[in-house]
C-alpha atoms as a PDB file:
ATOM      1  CA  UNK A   1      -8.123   1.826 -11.628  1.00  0.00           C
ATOM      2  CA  UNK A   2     -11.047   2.412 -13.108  1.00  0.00           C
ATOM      3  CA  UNK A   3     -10.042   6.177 -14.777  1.00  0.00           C
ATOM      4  CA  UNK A   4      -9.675   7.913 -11.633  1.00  0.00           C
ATOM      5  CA  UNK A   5      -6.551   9.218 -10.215  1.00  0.00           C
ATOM      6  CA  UNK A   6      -6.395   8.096  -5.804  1.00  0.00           C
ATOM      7  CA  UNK A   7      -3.539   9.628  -4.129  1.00  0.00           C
ATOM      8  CA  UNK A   8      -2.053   7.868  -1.631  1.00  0.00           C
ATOM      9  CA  UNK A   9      -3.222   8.723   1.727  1.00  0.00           C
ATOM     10  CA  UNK A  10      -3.970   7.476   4.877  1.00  0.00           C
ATOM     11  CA  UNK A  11      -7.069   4.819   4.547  1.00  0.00           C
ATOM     12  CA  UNK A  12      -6.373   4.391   0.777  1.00  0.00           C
ATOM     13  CA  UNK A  13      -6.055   0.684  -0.074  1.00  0.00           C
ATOM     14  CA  UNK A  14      -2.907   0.093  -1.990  1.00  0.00           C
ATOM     15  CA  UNK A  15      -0.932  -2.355  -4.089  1.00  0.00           C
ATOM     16  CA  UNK A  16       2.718  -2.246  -3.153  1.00  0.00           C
ATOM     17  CA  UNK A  17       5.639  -4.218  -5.648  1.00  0.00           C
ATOM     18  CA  UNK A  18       8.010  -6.561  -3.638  1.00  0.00           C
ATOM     19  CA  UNK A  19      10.650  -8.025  -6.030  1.00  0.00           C
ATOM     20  CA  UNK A  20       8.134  -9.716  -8.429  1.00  0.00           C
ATOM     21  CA  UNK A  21       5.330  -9.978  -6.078  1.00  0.00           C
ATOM     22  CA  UNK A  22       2.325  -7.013  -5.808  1.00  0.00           C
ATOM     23  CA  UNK A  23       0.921  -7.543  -2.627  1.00  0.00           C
ATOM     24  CA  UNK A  24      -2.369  -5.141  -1.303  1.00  0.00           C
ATOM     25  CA  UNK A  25      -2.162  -3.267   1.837  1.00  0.00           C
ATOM     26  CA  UNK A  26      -3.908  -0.141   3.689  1.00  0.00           C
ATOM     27  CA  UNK A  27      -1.631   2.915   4.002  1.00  0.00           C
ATOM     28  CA  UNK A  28      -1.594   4.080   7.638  1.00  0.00           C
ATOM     29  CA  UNK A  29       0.726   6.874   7.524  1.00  0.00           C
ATOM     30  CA  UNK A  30       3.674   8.382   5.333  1.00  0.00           C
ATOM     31  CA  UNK A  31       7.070   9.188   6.427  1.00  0.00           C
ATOM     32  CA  UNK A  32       8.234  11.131   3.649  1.00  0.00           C
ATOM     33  CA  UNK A  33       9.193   9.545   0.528  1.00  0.00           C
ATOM     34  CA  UNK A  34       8.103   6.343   2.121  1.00  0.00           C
ATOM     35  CA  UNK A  35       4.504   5.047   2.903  1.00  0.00           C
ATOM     36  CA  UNK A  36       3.493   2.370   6.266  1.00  0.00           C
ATOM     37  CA  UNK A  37       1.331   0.200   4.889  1.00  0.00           C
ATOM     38  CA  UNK A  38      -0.277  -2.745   6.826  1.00  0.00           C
ATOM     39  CA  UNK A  39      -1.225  -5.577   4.648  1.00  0.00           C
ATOM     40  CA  UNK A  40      -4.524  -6.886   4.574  1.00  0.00           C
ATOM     41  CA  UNK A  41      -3.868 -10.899   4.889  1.00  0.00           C
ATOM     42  CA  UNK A  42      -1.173 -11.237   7.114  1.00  0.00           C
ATOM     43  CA  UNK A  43      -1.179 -15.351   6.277  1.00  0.00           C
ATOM     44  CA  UNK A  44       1.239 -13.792   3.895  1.00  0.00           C
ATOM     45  CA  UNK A  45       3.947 -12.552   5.935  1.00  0.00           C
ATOM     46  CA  UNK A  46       5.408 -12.269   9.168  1.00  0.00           C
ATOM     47  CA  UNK A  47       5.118  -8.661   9.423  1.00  0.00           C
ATOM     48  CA  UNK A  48       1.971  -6.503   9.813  1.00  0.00           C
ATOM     49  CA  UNK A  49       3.395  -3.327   8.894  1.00  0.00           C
ATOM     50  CA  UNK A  50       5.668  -2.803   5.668  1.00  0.00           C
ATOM     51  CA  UNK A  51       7.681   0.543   4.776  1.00  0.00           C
ATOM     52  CA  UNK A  52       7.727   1.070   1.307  1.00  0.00           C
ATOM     53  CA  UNK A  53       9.054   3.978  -1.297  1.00  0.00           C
ATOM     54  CA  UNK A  54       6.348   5.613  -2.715  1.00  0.00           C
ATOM     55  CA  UNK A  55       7.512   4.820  -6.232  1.00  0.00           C
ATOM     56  CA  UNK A  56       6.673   1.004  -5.122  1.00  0.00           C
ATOM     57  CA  UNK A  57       2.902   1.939  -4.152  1.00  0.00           C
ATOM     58  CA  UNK A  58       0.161   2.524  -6.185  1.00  0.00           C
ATOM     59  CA  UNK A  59      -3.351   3.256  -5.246  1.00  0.00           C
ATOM     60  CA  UNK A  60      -6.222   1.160  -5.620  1.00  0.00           C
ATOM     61  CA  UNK A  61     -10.113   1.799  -6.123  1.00  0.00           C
ATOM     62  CA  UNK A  62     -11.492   1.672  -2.213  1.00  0.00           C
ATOM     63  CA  UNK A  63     -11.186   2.964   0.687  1.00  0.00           C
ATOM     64  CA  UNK A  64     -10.634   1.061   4.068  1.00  0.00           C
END
């Protein structure tokens, strides 16, 4: 980021950790401690929408 602090919210463009992998995503809603976010090449995986922990998310410069 480029010295700005993003929270995560809806329409924020995000990079979420899997395992070892970051993969970037658009955060469509939150559920608590956990954040929907629909990934933005789905060549990637099978699944459009991913549930993640917030401590797994963190936002990126952009909005979608």
């Amino acid at each position: 980021m480029s010295g700005t602090t993003h929270k995560v919210e809806p329409g924020v463009k995000v990079a979420v950790r899997r395992g070892v992998l970051e993969r970037v995503g658009v955060v469509m809603r939150i559920e608590g401690d956990y954040v929907v976010v629909r990934w933005t090449n789905t060549e990637w995986s099978d699944q459009l929408e991913f549930l993640a922990h917030r401590d797994d998310v963190t936002p990126l410069d952009g909005w979608v």
